[in-house]
C-alpha atoms as a PDB file:
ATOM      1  CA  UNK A   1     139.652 115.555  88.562  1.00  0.00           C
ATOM      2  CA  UNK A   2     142.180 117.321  91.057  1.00  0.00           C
ATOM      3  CA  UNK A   3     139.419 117.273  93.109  1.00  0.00           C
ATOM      4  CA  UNK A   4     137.967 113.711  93.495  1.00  0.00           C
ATOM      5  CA  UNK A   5     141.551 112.724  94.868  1.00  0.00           C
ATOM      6  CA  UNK A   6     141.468 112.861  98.622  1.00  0.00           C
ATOM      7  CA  UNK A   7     138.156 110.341  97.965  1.00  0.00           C
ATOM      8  CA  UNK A   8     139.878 107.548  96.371  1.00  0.00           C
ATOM      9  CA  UNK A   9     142.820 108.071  99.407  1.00  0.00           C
ATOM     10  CA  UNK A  10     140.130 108.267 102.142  1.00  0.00           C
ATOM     11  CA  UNK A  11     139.378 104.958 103.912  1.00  0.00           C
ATOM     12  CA  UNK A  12     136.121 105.916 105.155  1.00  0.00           C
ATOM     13  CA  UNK A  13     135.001 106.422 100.948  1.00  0.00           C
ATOM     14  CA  UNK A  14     132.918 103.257 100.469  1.00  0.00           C
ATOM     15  CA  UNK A  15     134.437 101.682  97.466  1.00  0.00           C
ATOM     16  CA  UNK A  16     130.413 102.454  95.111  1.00  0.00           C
ATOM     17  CA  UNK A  17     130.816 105.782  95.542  1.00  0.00           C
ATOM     18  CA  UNK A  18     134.638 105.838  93.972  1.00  0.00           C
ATOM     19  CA  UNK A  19     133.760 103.914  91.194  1.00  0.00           C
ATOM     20  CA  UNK A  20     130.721 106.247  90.945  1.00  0.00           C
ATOM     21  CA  UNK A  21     132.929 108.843  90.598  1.00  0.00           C
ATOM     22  CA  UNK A  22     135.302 107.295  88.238  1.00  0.00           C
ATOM     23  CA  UNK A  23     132.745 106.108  86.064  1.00  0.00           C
ATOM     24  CA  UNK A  24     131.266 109.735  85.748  1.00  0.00           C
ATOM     25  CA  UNK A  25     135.178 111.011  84.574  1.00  0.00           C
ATOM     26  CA  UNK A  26     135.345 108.088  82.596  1.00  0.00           C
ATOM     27  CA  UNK A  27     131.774 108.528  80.891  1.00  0.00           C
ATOM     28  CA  UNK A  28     132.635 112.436  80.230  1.00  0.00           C
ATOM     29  CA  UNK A  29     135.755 111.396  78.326  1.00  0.00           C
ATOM     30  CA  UNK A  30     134.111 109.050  76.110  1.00  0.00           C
ATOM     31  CA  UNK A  31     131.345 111.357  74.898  1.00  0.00           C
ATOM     32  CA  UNK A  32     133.721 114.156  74.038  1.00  0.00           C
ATOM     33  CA  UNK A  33     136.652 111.895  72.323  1.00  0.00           C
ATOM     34  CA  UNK A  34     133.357 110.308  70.674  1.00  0.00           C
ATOM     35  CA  UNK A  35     131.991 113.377  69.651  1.00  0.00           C
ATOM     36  CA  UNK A  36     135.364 114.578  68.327  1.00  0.00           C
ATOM     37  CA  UNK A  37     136.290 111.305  66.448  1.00  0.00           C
ATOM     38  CA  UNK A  38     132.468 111.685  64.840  1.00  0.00           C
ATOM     39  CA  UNK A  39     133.661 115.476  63.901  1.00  0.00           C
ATOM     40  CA  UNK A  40     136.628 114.105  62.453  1.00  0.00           C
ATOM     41  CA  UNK A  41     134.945 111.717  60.230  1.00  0.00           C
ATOM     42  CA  UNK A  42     132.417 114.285  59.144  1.00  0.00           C
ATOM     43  CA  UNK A  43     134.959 116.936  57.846  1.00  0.00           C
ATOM     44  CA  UNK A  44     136.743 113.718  55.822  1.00  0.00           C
ATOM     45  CA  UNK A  45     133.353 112.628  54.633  1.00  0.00           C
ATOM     46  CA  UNK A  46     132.545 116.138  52.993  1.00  0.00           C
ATOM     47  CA  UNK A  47     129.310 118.204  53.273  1.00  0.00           C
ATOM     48  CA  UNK A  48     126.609 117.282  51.091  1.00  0.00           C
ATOM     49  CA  UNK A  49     123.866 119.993  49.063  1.00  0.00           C
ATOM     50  CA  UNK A  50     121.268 119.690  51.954  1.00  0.00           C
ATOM     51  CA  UNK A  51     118.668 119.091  49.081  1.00  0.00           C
ATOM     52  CA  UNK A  52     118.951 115.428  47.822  1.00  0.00           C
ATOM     53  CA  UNK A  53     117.135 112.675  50.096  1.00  0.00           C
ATOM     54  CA  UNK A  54     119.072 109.191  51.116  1.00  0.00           C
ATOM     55  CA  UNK A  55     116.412 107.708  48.829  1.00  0.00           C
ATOM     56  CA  UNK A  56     117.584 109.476  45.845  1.00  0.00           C
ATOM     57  CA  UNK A  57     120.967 108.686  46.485  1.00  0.00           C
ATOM     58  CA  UNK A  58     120.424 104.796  47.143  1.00  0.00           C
ATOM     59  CA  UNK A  59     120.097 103.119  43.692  1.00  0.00           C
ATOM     60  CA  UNK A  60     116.675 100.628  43.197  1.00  0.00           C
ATOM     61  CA  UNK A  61     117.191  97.593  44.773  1.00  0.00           C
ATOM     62  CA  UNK A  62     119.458  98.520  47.505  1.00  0.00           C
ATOM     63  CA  UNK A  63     120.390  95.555  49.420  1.00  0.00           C
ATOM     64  CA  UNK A  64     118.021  95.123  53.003  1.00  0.00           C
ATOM     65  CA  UNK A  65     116.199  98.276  52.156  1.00  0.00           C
ATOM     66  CA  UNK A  66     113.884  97.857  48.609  1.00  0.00           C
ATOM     67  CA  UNK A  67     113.822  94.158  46.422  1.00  0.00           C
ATOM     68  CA  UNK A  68     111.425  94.931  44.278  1.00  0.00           C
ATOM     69  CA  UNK A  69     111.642  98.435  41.558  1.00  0.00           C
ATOM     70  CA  UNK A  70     108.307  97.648  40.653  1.00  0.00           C
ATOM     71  CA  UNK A  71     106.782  98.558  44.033  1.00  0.00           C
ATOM     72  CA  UNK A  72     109.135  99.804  46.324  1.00  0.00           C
ATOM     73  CA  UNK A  73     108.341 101.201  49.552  1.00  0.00           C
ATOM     74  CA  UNK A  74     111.449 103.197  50.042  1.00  0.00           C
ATOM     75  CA  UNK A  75     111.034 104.887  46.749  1.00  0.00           C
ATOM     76  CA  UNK A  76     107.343 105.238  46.714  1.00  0.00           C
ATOM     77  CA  UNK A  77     107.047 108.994  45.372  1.00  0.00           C
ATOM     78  CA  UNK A  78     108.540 110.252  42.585  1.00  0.00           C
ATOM     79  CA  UNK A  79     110.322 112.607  44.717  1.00  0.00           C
ATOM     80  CA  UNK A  80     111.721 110.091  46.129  1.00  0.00           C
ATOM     81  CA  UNK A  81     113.235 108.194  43.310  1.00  0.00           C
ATOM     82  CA  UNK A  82     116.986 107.795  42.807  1.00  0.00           C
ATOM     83  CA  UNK A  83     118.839 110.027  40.654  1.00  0.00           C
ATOM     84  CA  UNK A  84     122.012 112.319  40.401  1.00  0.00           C
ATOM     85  CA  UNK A  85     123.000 115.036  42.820  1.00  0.00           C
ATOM     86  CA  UNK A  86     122.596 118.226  41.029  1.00  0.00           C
ATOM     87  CA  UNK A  87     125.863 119.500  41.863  1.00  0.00           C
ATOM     88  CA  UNK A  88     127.361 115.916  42.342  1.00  0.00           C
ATOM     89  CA  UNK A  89     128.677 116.723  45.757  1.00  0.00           C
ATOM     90  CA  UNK A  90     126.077 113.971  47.288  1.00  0.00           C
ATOM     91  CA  UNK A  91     127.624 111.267  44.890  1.00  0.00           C
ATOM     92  CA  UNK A  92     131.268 112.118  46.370  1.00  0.00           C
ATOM     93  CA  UNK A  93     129.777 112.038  50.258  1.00  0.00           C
ATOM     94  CA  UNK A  94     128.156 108.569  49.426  1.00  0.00           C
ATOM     95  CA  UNK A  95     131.442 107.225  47.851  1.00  0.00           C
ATOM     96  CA  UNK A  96     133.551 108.578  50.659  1.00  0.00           C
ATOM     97  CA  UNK A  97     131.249 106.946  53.138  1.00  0.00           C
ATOM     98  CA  UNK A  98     131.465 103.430  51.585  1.00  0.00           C
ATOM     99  CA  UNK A  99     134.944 103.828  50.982  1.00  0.00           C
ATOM    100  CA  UNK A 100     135.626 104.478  54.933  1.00  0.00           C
ATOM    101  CA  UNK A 101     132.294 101.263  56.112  1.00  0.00           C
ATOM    102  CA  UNK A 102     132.976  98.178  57.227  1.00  0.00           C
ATOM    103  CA  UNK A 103     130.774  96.645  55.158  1.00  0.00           C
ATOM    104  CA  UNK A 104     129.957  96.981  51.703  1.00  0.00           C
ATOM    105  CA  UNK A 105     127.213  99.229  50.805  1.00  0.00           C
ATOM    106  CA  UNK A 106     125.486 102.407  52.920  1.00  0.00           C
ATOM    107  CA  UNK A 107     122.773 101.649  55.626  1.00  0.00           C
ATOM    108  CA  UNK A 108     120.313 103.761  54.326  1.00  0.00           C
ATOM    109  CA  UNK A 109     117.628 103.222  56.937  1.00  0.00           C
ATOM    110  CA  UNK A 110     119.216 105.027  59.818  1.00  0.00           C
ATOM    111  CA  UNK A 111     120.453 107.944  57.948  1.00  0.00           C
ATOM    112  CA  UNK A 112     118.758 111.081  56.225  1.00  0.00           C
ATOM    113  CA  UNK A 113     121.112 112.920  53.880  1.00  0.00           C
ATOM    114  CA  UNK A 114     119.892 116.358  53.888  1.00  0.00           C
ATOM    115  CA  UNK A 115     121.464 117.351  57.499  1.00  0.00           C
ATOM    116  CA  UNK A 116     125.013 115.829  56.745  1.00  0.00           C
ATOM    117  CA  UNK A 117     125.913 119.295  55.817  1.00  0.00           C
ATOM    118  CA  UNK A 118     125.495 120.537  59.660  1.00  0.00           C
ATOM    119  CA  UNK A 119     124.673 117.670  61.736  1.00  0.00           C
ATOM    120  CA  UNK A 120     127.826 115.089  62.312  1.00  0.00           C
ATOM    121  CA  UNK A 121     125.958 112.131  64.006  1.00  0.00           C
ATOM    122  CA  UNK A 122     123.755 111.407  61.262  1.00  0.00           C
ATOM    123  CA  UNK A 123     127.164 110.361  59.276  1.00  0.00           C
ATOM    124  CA  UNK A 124     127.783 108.422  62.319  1.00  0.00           C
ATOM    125  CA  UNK A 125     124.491 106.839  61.631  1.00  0.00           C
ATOM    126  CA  UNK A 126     125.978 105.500  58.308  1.00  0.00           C
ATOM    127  CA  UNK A 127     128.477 103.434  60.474  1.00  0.00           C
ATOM    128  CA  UNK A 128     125.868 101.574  62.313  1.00  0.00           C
ATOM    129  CA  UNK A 129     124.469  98.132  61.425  1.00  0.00           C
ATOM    130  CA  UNK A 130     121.364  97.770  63.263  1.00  0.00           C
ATOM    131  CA  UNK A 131     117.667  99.151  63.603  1.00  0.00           C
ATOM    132  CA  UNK A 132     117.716 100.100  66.949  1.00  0.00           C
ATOM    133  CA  UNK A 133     119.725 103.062  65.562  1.00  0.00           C
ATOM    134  CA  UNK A 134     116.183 104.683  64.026  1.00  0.00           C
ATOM    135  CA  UNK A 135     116.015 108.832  63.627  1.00  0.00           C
ATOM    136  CA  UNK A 136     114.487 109.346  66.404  1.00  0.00           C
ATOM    137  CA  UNK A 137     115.988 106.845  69.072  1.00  0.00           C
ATOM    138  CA  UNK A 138     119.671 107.320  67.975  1.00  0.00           C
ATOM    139  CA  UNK A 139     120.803 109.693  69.838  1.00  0.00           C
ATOM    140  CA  UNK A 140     119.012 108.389  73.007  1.00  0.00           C
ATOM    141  CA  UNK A 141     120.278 104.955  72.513  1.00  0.00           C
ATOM    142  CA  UNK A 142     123.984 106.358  72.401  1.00  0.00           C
ATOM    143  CA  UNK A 143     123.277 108.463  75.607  1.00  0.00           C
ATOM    144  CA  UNK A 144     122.194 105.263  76.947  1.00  0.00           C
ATOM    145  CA  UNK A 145     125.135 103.693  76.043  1.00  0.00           C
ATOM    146  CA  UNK A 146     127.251 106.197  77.869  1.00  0.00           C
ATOM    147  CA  UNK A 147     125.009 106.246  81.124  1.00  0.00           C
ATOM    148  CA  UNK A 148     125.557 102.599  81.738  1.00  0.00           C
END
């Protein structure tokens, strides 16, 4: 940063290409004190087995993911069904999780449980309320965010 300092005392600097510049600081210090605060939350959360799915964690009905036990589309193979953590480590994660959300319950739909173990945004996944935060487009969507 040392070195951007002459720009923002030069005159001649148009004024775009200083905030251009202190955007791009400003962007690089929000990913990593993002990235850390994410880390932080992941070693409080615990590591999970790697080997139960969200959908056998989530009971049947979870609320805004399956109404109906009967036929439900989020636990539509039996591999999929909910039951108990083998090693009840998964149980602990889930409860630690809830504990720290802001609202009641776990958004199940942008998470998969098997990579909490290693991968610390999808617990950060947990903490967001809307779709747009889907496997796939998370992490694109948040590098969005920080490009803007």
């Amino acid at each position: 940063m040392a070195s951007f300092t002459h720009v923002f005392t030069d005159g001649e600097t148009p004024n775009w290409f200083k905030a251009f510049i202190a955007l791009n600081i400003t962007k690089e210090r929000l990913e990593n004190f993002v990235d850390r605060e994410i880390q932080n939350v992941h070693a409080t959360v615990g590591r999970s087995c790697e080997l139960c799915l969200t959908e056998n964690l989530l009971k049947c009905p979870t609320k805004g993911i399956c109404k109906n036990t009967m036929n439900c589309n989020f636990h539509n193979t039996q591999l999929k069904k909910p039951r108990s953590c083998a090693s009840s480590i998964c149980e602990q994660i889930l409860k630690n999780i809830t504990s720290q959300h802001r609202y009641s319950g776990l958004p199940g739909k942008n998470t998969k449980a098997e990579p909490w173990t290693s991968n610390h945004w999808e617990i950060a996944k947990c903490f967001f309320q809307c779709d747009i935060c889907s496997r796939n487009r998370f992490q694109r969507s948040i590098k969005y965010l920080f490009e803007l």
